[in-house]
PDB file of N, CA and C in Angstrom:
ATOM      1  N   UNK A   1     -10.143  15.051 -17.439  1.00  0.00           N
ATOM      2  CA  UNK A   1     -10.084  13.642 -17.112  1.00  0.00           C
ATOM      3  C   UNK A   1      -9.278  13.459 -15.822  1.00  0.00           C
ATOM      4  N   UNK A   2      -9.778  12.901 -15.245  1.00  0.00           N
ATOM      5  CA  UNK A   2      -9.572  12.509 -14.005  1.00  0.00           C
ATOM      6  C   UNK A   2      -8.179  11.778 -13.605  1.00  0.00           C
ATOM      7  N   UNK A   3      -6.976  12.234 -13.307  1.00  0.00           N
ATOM      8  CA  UNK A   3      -5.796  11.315 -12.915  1.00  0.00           C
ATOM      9  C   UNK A   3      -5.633  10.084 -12.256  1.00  0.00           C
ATOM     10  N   UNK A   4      -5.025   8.521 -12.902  1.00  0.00           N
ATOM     11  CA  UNK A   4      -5.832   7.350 -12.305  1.00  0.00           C
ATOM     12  C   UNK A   4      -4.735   7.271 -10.786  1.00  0.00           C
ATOM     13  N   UNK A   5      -5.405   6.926  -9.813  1.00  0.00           N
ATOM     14  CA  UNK A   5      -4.873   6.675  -8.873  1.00  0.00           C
ATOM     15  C   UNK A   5      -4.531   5.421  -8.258  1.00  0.00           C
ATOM     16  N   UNK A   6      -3.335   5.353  -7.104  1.00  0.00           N
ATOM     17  CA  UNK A   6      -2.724   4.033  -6.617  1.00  0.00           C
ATOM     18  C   UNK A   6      -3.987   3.761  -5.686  1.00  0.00           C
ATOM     19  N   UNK A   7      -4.398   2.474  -6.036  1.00  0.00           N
ATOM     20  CA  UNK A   7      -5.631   2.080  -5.139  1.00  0.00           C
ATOM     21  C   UNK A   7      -5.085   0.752  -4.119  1.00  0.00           C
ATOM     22  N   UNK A   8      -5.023   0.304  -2.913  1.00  0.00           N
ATOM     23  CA  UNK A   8      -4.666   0.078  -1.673  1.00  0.00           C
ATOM     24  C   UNK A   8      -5.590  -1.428  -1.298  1.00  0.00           C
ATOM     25  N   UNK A   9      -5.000  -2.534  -0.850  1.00  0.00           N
ATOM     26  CA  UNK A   9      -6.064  -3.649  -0.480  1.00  0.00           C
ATOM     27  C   UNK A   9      -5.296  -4.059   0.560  1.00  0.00           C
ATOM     28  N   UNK A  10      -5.862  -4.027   1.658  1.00  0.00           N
ATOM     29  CA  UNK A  10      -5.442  -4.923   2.637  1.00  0.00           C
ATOM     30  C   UNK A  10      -5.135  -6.651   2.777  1.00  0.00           C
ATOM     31  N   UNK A  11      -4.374  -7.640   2.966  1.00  0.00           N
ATOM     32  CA  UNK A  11      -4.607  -8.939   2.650  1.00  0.00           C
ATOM     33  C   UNK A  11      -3.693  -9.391   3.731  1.00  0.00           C
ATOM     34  N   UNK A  12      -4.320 -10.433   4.861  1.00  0.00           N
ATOM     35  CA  UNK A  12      -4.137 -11.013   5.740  1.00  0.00           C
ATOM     36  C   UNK A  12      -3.395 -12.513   5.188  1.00  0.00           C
ATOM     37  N   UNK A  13      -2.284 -12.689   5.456  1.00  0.00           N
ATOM     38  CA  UNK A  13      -1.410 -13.951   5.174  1.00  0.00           C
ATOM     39  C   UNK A  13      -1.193 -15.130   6.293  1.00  0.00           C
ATOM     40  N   UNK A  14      -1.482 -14.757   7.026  1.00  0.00           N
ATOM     41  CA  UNK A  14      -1.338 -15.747   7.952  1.00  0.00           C
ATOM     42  C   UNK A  14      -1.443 -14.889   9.840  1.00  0.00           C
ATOM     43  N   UNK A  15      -1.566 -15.281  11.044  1.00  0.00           N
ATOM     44  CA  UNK A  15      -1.762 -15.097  11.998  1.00  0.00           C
ATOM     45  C   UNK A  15      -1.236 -13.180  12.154  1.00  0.00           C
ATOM     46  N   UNK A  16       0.085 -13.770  12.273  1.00  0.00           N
ATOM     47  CA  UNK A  16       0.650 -12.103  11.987  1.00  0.00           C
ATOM     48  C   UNK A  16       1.760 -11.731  11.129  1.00  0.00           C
ATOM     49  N   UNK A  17       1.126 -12.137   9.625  1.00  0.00           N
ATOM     50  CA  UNK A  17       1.795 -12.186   8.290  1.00  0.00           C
ATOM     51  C   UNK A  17       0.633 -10.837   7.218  1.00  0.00           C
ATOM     52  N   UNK A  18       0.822  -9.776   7.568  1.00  0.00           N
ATOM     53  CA  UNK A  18      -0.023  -8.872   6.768  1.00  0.00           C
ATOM     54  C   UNK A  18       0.572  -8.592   5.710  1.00  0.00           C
ATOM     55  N   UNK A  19       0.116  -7.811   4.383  1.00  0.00           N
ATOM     56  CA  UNK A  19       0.898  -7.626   3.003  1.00  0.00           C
ATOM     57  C   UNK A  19      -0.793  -6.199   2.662  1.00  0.00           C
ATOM     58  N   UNK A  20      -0.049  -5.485   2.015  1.00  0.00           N
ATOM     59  CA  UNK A  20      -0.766  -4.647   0.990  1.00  0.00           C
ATOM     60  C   UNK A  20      -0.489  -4.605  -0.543  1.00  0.00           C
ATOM     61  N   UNK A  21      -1.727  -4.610  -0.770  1.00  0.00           N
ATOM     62  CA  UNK A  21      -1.403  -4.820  -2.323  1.00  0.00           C
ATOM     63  C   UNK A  21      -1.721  -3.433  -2.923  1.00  0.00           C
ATOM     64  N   UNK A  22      -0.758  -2.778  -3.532  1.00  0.00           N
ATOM     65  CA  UNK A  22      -0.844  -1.344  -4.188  1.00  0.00           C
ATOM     66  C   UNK A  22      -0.802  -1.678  -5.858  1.00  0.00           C
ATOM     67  N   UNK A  23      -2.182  -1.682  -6.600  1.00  0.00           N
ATOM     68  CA  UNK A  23      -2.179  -1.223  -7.543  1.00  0.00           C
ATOM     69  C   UNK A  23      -3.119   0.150  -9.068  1.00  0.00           C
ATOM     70  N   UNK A  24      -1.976   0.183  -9.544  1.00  0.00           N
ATOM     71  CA  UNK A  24      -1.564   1.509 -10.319  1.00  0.00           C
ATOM     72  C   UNK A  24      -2.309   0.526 -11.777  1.00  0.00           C
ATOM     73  N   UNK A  25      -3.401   2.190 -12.369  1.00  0.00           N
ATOM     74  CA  UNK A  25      -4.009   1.447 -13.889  1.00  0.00           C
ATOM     75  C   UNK A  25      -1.952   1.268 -14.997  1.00  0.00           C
ATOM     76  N   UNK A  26      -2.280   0.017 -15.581  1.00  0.00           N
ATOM     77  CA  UNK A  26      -1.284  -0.126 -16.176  1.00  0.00           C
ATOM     78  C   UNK A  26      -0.031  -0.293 -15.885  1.00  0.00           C
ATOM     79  N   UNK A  27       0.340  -0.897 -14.588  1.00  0.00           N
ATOM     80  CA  UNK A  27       1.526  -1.460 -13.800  1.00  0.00           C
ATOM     81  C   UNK A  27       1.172  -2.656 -13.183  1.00  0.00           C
ATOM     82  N   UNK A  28       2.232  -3.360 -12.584  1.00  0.00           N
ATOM     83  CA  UNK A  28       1.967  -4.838 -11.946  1.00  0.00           C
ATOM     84  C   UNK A  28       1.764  -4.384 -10.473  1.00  0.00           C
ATOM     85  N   UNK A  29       0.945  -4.992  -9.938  1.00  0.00           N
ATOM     86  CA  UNK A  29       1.005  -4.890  -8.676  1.00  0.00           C
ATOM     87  C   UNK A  29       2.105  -4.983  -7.618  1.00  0.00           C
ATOM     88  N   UNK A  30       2.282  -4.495  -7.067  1.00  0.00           N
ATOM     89  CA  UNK A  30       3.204  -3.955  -6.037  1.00  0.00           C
ATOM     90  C   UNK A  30       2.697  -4.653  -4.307  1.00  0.00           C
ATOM     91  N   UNK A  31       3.494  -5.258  -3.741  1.00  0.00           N
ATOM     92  CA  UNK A  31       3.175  -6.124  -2.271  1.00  0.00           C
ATOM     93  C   UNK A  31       4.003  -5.327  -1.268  1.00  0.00           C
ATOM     94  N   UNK A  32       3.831  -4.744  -0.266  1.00  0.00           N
ATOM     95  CA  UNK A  32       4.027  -4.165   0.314  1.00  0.00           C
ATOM     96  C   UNK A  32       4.084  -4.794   2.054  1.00  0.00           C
ATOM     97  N   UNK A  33       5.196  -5.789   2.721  1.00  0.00           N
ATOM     98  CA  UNK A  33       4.777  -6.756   3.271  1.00  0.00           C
ATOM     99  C   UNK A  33       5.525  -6.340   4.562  1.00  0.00           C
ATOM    100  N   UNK A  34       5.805  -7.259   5.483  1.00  0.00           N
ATOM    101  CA  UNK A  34       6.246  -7.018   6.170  1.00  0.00           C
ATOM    102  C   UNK A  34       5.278  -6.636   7.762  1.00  0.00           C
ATOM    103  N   UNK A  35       4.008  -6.484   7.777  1.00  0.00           N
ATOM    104  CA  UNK A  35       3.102  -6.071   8.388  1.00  0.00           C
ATOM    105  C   UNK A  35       2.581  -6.980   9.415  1.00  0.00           C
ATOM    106  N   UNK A  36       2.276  -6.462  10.637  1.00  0.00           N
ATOM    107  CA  UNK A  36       1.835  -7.471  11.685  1.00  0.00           C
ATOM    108  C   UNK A  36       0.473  -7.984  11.723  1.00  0.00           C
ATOM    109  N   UNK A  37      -0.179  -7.004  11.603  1.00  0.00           N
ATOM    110  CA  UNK A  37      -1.734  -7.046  12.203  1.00  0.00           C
ATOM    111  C   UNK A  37      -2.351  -5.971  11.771  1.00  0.00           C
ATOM    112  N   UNK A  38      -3.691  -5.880  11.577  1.00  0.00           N
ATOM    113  CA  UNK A  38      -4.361  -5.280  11.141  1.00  0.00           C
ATOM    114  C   UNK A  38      -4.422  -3.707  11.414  1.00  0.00           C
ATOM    115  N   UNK A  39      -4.080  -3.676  12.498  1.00  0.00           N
ATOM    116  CA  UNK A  39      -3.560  -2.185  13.220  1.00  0.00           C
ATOM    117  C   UNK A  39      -2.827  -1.378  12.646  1.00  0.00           C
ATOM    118  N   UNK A  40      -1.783  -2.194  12.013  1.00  0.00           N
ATOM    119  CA  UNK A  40      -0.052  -2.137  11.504  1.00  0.00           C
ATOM    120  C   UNK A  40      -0.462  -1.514  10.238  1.00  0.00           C
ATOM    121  N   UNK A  41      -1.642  -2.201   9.568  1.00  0.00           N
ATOM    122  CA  UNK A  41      -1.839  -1.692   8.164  1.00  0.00           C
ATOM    123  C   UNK A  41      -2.614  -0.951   7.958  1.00  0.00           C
ATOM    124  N   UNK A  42      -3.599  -0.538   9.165  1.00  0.00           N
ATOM    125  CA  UNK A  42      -4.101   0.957   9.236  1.00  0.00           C
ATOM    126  C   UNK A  42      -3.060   1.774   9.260  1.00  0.00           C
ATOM    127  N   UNK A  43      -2.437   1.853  10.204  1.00  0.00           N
ATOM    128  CA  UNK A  43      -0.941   2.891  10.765  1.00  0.00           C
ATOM    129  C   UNK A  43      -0.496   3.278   9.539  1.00  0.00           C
ATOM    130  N   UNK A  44      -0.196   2.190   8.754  1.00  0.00           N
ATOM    131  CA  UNK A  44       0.179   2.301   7.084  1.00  0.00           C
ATOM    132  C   UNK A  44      -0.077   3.199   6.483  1.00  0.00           C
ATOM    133  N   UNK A  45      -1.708   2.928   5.892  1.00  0.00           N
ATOM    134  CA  UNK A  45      -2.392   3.564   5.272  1.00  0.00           C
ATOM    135  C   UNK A  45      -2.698   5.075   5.562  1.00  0.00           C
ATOM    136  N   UNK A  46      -2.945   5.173   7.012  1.00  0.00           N
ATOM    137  CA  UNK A  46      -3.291   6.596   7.456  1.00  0.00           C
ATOM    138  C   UNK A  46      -2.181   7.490   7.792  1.00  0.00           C
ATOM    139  N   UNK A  47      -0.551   6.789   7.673  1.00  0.00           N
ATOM    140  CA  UNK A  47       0.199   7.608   8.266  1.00  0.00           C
ATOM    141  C   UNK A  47       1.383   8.041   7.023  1.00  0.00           C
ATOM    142  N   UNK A  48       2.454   8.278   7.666  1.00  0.00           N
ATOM    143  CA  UNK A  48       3.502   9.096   6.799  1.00  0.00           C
ATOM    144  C   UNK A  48       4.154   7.688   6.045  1.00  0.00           C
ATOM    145  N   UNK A  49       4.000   6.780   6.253  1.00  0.00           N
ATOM    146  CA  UNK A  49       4.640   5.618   5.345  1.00  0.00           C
ATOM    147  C   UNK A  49       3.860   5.614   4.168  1.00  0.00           C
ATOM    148  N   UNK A  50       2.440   5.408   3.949  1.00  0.00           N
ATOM    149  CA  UNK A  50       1.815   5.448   2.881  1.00  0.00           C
ATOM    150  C   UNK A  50       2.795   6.443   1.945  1.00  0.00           C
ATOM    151  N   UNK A  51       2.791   8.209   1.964  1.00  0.00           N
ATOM    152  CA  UNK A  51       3.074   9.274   1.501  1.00  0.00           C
ATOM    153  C   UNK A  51       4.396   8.485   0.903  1.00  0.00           C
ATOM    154  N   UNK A  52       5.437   8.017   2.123  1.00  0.00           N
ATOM    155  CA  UNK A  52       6.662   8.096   1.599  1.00  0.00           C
ATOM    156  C   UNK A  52       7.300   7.008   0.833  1.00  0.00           C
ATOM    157  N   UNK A  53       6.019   6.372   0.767  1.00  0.00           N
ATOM    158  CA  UNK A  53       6.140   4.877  -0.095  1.00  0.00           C
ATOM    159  C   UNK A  53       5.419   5.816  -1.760  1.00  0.00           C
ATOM    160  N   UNK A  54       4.651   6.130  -1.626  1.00  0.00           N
ATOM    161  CA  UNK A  54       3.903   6.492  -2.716  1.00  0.00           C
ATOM    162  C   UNK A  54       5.092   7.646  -3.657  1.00  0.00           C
ATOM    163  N   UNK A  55       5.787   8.286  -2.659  1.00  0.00           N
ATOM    164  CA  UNK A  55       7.243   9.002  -3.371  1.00  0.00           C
ATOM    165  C   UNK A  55       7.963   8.540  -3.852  1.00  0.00           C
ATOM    166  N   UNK A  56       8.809   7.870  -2.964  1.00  0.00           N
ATOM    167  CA  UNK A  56       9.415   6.857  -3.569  1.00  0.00           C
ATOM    168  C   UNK A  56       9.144   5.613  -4.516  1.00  0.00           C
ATOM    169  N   UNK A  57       8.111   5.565  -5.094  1.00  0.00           N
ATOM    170  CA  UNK A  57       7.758   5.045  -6.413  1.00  0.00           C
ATOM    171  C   UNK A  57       7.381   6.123  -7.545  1.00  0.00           C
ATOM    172  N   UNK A  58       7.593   6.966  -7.337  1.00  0.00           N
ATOM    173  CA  UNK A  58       7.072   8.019  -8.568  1.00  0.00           C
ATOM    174  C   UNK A  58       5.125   8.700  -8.010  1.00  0.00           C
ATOM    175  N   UNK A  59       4.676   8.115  -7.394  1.00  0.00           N
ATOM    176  CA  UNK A  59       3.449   8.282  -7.698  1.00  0.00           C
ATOM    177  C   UNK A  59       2.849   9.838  -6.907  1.00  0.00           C
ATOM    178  N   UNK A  60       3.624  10.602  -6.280  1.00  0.00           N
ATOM    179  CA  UNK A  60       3.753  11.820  -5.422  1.00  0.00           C
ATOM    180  C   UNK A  60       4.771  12.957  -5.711  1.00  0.00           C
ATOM    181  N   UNK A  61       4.522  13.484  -5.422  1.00  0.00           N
ATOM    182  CA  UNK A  61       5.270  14.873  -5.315  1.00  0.00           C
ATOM    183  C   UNK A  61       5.720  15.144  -3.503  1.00  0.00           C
TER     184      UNK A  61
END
């Protein structure tokens, strides 16, 4: 069986008000904010913040 994974949504708040929403089967969602622009939350996703966010919640090694 397949291990459930942290699944990732991008969500635009306002001009340059970005937020990610990280959620885990069987936890509350998690907002992840602070973000400029759409760029900002690629950079996120594809870079070493994702990893070291995902550690620092338990969800990594």
């Amino acid at each position: 069986m397949a291990k459930p994974r942290v699944t990732f949504k991008m969500q635009r708040i306002a001009e340059n008000d970005w937020q990610i929403i990280a959620e885990y089967p069987g936890a509350e969602p998690r907002f992840i904010k602070g973000l400029t622009s759409k760029a900002d939350v690629d950079d996120w996703l594809n870079g070493e913040r994702r990893i070291a966010w995902l550690r620092s919640q338990g969800y990594a090694k």
